[in-house]
Every structure is written in C-alpha cells, then in structure tokens.
ModelCIF file with pLDDT and N, C-alpha, C, O atoms, coordinates in Angstrom:
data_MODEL
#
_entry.id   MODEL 
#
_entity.id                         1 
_entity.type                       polymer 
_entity.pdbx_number_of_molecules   1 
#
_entity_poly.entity_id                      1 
_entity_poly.type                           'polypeptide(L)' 
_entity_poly.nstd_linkage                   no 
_entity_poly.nstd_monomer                   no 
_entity_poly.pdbx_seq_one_letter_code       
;(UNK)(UNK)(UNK)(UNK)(UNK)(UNK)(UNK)(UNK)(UNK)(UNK)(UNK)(UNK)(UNK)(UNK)(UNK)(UNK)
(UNK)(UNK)(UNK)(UNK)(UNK)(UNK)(UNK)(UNK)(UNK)(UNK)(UNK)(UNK)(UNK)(UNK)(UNK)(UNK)
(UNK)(UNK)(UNK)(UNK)
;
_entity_poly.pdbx_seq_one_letter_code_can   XXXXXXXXXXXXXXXXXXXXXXXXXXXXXXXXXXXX 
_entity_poly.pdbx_strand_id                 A 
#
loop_
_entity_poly_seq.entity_id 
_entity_poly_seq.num 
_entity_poly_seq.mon_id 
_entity_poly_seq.hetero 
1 1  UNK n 
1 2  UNK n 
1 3  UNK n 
1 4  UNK n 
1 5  UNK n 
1 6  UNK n 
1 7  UNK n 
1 8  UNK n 
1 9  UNK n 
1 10 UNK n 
1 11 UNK n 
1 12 UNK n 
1 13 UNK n 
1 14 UNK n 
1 15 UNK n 
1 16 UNK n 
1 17 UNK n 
1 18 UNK n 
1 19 UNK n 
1 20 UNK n 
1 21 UNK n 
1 22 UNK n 
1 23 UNK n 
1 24 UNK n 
1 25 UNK n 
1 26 UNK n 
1 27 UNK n 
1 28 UNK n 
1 29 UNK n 
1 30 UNK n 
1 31 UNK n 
1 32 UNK n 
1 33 UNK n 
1 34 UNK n 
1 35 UNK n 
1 36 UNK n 
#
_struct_asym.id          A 
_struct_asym.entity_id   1 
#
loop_
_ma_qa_metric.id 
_ma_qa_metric.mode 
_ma_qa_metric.name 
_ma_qa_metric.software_group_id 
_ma_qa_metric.type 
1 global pLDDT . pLDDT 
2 local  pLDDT . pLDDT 
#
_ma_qa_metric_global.metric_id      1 
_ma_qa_metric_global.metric_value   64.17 
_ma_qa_metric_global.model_id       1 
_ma_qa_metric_global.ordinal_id     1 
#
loop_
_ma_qa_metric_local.label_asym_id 
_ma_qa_metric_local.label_comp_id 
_ma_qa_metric_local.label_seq_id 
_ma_qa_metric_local.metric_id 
_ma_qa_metric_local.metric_value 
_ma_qa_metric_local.model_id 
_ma_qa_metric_local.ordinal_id 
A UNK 1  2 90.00 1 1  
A UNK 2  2 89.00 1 2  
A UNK 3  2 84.00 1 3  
A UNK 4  2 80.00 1 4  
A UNK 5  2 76.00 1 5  
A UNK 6  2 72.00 1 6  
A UNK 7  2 70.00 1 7  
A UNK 8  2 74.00 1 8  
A UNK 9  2 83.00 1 9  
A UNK 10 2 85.00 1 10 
A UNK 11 2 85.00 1 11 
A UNK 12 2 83.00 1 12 
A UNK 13 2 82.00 1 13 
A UNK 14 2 84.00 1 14 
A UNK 15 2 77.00 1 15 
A UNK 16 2 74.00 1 16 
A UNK 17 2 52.00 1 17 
A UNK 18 2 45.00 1 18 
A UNK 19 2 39.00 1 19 
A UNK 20 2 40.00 1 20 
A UNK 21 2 43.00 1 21 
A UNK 22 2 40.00 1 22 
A UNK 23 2 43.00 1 23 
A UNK 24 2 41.00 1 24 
A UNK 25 2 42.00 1 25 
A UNK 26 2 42.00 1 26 
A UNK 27 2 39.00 1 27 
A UNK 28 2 42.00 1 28 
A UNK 29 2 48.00 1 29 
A UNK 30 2 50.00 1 30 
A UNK 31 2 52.00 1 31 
A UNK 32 2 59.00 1 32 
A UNK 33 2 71.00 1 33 
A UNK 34 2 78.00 1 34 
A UNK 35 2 79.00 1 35 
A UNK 36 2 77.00 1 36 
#
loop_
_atom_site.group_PDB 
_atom_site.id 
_atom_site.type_symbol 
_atom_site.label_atom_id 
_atom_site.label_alt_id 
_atom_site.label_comp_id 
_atom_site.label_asym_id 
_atom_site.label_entity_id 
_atom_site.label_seq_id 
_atom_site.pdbx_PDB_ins_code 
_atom_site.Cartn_x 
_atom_site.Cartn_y 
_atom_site.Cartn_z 
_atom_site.occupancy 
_atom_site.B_iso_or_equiv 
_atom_site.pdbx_formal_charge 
_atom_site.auth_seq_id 
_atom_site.auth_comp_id 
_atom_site.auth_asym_id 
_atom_site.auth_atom_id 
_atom_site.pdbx_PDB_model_num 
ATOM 1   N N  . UNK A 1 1  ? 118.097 -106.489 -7.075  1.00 90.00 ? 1  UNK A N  1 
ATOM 2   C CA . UNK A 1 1  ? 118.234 -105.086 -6.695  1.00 90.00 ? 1  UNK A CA 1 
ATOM 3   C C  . UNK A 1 1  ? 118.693 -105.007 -5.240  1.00 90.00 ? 1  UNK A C  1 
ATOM 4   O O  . UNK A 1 1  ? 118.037 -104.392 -4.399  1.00 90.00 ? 1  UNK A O  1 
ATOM 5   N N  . UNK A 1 2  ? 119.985 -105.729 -4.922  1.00 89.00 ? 2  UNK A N  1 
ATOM 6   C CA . UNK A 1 2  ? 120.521 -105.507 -3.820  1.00 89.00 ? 2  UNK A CA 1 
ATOM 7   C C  . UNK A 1 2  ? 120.773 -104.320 -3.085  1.00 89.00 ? 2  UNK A C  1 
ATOM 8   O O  . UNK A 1 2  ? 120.716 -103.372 -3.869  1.00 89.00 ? 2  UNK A O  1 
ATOM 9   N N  . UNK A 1 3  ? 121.071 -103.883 -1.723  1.00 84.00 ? 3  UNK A N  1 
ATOM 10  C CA . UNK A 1 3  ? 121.158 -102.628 -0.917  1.00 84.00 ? 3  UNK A CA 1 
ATOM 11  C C  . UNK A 1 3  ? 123.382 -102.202 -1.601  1.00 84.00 ? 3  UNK A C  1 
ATOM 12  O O  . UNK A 1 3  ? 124.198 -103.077 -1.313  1.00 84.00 ? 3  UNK A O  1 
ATOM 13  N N  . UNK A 1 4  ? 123.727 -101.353 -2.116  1.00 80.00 ? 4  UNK A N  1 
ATOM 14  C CA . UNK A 1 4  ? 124.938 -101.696 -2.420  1.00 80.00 ? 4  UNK A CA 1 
ATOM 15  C C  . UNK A 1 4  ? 125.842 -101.004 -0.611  1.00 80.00 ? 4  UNK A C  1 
ATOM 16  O O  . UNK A 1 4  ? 125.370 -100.174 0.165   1.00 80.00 ? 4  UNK A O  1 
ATOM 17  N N  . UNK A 1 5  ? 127.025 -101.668 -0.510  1.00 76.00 ? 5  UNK A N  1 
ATOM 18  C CA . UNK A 1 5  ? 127.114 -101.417 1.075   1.00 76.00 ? 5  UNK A CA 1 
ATOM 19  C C  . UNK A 1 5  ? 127.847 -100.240 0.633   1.00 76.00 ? 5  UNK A C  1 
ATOM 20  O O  . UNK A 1 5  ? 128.453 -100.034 -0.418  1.00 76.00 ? 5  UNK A O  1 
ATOM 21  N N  . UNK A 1 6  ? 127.624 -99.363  1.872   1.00 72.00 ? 6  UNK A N  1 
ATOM 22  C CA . UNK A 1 6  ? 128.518 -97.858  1.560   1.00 72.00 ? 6  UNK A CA 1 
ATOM 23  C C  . UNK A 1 6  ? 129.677 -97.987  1.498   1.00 72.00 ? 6  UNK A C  1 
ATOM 24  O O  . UNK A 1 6  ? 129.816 -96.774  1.336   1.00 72.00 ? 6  UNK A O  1 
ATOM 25  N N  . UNK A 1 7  ? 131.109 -98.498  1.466   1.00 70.00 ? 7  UNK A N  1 
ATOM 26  C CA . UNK A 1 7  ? 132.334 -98.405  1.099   1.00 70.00 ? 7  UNK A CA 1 
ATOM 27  C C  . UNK A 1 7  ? 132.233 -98.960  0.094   1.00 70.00 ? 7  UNK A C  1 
ATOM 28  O O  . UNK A 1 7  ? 133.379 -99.220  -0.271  1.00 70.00 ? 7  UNK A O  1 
ATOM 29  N N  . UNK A 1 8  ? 131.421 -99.373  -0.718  1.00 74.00 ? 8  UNK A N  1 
ATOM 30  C CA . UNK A 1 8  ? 131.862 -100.099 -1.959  1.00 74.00 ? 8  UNK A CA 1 
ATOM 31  C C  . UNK A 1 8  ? 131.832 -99.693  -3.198  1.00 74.00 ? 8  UNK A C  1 
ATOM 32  O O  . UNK A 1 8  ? 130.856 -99.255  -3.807  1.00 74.00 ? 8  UNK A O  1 
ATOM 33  N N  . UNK A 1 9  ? 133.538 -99.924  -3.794  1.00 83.00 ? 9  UNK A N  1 
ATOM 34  C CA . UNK A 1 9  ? 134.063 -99.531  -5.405  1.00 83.00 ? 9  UNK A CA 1 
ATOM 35  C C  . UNK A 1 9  ? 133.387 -100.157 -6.221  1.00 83.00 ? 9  UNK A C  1 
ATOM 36  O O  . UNK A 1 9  ? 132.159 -100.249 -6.196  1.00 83.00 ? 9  UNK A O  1 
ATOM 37  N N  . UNK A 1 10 ? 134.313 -100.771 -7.225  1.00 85.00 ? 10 UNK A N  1 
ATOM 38  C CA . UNK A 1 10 ? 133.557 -101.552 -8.357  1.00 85.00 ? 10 UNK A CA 1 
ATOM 39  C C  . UNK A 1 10 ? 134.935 -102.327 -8.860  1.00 85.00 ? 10 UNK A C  1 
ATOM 40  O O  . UNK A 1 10 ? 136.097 -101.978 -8.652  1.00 85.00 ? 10 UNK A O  1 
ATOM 41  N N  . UNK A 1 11 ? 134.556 -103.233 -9.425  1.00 85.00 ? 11 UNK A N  1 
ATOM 42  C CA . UNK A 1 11 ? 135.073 -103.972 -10.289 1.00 85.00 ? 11 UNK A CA 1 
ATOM 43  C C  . UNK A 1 11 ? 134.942 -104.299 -11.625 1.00 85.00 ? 11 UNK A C  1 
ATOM 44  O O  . UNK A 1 11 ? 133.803 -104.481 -12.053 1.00 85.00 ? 11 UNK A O  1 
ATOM 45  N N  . UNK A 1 12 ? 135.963 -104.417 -12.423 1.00 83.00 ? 12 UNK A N  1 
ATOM 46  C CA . UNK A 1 12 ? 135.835 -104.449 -13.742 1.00 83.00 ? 12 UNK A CA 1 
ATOM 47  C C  . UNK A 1 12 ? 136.364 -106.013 -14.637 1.00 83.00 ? 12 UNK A C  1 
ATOM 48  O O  . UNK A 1 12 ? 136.123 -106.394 -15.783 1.00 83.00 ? 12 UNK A O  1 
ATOM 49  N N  . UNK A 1 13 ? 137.236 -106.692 -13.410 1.00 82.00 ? 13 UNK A N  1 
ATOM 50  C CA . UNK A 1 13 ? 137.617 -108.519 -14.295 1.00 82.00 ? 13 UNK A CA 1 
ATOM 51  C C  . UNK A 1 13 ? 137.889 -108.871 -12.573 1.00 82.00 ? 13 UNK A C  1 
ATOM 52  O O  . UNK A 1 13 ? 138.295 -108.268 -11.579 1.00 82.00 ? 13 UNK A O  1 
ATOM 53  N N  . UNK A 1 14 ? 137.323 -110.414 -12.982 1.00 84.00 ? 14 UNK A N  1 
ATOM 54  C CA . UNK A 1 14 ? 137.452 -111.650 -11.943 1.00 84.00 ? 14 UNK A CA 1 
ATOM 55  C C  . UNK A 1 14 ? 138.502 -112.227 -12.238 1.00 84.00 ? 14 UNK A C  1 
ATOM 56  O O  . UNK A 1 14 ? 138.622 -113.070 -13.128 1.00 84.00 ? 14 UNK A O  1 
ATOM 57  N N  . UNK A 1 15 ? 139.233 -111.877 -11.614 1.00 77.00 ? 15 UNK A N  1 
ATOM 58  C CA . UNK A 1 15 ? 140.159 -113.038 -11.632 1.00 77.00 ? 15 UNK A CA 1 
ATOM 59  C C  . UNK A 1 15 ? 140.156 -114.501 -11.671 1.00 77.00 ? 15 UNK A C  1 
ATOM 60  O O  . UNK A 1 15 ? 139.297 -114.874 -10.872 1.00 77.00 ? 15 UNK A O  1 
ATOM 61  N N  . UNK A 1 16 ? 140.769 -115.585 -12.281 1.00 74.00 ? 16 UNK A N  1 
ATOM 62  C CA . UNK A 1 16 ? 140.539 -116.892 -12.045 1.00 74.00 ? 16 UNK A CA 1 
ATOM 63  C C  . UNK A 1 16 ? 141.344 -118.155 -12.566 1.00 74.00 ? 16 UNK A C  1 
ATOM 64  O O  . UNK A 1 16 ? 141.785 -118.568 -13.638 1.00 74.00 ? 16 UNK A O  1 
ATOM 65  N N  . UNK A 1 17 ? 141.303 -118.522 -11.325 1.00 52.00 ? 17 UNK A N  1 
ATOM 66  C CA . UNK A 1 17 ? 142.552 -120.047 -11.813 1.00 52.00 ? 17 UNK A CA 1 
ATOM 67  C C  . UNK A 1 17 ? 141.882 -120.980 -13.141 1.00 52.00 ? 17 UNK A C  1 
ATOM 68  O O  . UNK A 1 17 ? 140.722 -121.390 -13.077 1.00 52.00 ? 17 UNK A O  1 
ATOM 69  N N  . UNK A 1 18 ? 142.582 -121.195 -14.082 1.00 45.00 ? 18 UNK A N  1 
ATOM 70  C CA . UNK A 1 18 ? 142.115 -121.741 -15.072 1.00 45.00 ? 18 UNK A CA 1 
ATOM 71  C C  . UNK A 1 18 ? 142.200 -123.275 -14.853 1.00 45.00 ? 18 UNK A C  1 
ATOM 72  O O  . UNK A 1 18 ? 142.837 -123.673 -13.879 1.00 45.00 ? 18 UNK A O  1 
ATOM 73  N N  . UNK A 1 19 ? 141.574 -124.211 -15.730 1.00 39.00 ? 19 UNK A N  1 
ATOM 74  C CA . UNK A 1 19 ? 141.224 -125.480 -15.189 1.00 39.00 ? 19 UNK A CA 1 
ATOM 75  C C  . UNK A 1 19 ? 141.842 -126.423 -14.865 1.00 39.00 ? 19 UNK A C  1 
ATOM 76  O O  . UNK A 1 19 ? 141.561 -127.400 -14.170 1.00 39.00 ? 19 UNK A O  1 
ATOM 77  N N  . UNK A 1 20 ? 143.008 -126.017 -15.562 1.00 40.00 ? 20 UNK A N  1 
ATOM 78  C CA . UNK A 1 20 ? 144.286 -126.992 -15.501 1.00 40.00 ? 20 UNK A CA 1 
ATOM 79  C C  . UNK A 1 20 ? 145.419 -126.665 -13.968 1.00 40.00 ? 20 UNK A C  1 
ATOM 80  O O  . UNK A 1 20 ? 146.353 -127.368 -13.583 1.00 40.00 ? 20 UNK A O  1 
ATOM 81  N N  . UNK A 1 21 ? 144.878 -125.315 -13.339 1.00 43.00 ? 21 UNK A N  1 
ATOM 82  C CA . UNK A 1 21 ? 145.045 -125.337 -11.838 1.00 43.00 ? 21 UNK A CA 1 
ATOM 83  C C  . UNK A 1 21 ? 145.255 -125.922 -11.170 1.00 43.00 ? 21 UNK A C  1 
ATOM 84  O O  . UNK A 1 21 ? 144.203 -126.431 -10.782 1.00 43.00 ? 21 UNK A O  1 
ATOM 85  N N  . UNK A 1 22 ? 146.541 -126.497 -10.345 1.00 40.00 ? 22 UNK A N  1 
ATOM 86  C CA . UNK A 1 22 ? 146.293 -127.988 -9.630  1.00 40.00 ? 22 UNK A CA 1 
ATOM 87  C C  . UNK A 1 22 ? 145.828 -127.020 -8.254  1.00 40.00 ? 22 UNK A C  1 
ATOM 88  O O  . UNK A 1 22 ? 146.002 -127.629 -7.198  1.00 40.00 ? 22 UNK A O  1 
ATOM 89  N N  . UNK A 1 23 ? 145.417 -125.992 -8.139  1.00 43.00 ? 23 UNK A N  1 
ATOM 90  C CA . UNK A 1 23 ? 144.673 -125.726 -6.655  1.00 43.00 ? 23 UNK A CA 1 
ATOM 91  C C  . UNK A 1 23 ? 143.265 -126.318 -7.013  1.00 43.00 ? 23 UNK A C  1 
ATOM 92  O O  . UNK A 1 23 ? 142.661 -126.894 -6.109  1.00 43.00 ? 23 UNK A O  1 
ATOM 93  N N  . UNK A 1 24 ? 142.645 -126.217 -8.356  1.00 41.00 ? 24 UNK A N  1 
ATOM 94  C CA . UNK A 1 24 ? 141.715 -126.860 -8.673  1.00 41.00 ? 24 UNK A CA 1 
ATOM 95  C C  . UNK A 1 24 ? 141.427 -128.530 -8.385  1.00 41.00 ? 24 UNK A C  1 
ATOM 96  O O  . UNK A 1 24 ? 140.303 -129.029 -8.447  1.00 41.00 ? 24 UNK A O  1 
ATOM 97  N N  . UNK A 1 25 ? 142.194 -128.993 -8.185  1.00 42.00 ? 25 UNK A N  1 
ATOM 98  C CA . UNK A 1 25 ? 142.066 -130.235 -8.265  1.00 42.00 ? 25 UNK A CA 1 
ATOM 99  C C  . UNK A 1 25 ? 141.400 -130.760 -6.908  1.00 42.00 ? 25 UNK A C  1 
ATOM 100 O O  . UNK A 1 25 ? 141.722 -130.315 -5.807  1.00 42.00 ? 25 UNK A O  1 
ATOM 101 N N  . UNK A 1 26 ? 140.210 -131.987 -7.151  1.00 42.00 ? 26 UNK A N  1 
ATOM 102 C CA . UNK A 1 26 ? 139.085 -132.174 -5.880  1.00 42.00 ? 26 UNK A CA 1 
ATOM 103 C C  . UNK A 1 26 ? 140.232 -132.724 -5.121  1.00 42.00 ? 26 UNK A C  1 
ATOM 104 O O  . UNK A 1 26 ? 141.284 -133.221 -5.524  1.00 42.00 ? 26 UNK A O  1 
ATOM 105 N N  . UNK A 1 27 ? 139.664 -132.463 -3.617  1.00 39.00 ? 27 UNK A N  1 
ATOM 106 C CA . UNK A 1 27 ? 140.105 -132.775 -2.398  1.00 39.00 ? 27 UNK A CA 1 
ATOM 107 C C  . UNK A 1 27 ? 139.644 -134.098 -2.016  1.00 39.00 ? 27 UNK A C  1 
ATOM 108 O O  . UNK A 1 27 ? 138.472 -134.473 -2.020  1.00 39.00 ? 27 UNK A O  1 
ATOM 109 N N  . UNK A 1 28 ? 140.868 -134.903 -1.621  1.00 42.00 ? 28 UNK A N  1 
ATOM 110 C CA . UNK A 1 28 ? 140.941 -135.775 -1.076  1.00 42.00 ? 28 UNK A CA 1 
ATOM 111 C C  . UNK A 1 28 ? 139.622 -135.738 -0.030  1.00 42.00 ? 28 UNK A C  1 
ATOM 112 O O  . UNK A 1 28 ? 139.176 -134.860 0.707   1.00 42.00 ? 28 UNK A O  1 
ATOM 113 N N  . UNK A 1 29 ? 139.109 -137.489 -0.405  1.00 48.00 ? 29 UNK A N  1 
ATOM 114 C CA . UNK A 1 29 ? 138.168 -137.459 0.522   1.00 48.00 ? 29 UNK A CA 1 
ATOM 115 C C  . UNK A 1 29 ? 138.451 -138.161 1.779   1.00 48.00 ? 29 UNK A C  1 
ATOM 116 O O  . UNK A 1 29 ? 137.558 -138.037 2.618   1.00 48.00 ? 29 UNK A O  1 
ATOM 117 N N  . UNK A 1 30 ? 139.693 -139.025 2.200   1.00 50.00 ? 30 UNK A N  1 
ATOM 118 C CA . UNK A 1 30 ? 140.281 -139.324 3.477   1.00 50.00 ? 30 UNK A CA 1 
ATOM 119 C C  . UNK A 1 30 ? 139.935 -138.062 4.367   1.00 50.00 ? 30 UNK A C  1 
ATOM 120 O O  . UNK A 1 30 ? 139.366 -137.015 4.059   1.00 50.00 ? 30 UNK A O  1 
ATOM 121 N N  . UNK A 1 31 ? 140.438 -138.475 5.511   1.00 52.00 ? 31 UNK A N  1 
ATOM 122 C CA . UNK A 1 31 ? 139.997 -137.588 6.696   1.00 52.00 ? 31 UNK A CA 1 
ATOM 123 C C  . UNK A 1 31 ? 141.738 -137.154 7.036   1.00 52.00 ? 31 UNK A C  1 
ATOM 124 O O  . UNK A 1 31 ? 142.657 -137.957 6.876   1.00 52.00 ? 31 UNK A O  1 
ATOM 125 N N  . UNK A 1 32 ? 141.905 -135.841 7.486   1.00 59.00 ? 32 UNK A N  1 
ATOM 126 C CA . UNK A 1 32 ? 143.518 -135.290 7.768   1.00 59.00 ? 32 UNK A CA 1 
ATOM 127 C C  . UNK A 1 32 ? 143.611 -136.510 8.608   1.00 59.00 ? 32 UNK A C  1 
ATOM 128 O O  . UNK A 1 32 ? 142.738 -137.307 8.954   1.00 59.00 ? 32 UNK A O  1 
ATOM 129 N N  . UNK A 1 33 ? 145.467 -136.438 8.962   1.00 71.00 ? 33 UNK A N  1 
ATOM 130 C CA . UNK A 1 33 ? 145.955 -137.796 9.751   1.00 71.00 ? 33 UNK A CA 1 
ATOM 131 C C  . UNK A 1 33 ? 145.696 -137.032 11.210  1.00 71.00 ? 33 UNK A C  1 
ATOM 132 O O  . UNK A 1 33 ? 145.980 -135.870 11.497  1.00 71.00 ? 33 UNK A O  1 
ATOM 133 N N  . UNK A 1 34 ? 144.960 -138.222 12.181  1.00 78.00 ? 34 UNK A N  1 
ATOM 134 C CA . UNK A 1 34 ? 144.763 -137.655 13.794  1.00 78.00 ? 34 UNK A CA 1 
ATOM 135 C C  . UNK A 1 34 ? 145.256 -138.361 14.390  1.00 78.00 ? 34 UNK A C  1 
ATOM 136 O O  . UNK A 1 34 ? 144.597 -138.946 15.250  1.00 78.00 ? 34 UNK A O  1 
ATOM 137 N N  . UNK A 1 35 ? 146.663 -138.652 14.222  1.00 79.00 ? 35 UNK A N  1 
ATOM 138 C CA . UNK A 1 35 ? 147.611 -139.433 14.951  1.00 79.00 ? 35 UNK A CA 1 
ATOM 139 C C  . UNK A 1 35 ? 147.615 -139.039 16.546  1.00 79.00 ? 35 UNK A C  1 
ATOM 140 O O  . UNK A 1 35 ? 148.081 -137.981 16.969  1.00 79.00 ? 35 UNK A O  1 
ATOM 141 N N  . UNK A 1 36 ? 147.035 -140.037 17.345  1.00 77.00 ? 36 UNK A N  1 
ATOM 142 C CA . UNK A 1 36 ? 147.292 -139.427 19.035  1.00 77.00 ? 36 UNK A CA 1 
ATOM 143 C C  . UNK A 1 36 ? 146.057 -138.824 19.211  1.00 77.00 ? 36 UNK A C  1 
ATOM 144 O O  . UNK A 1 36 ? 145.792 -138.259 20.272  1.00 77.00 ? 36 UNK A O  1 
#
C-alpha cells in the first residue's frame, strides 16, 4: 500500500525485450580497456 506520487498516470503493458535480445545477452566480465 504504497504513497502513489502526485503526477502519476497509469499504465496498462510493460514493455520488453524478449529473450533472444542480444541487449540481453550477460556482460562481459573483463574490465573496459584502460590503456594509459
């Protein structure tokens, strides 16, 4: 029973990348390159 915040509409569907998503796909666990 959350406080609902005063500007807030509503929603009716979530959007969502389905599984085969390659944004889905796990992240490399190397570290970015820190060349220098």
């Amino acid at each position: 029973y959350p406080a609902m915040a005063e500007d807030s509409d509503t929603v009716t569907v979530i959007p969502l990348l389905t599984l085969a998503d390659p944004d889905f796909e796990s992240a490399p666990r190397r570290p970015a390159k820190l060349d220098g």
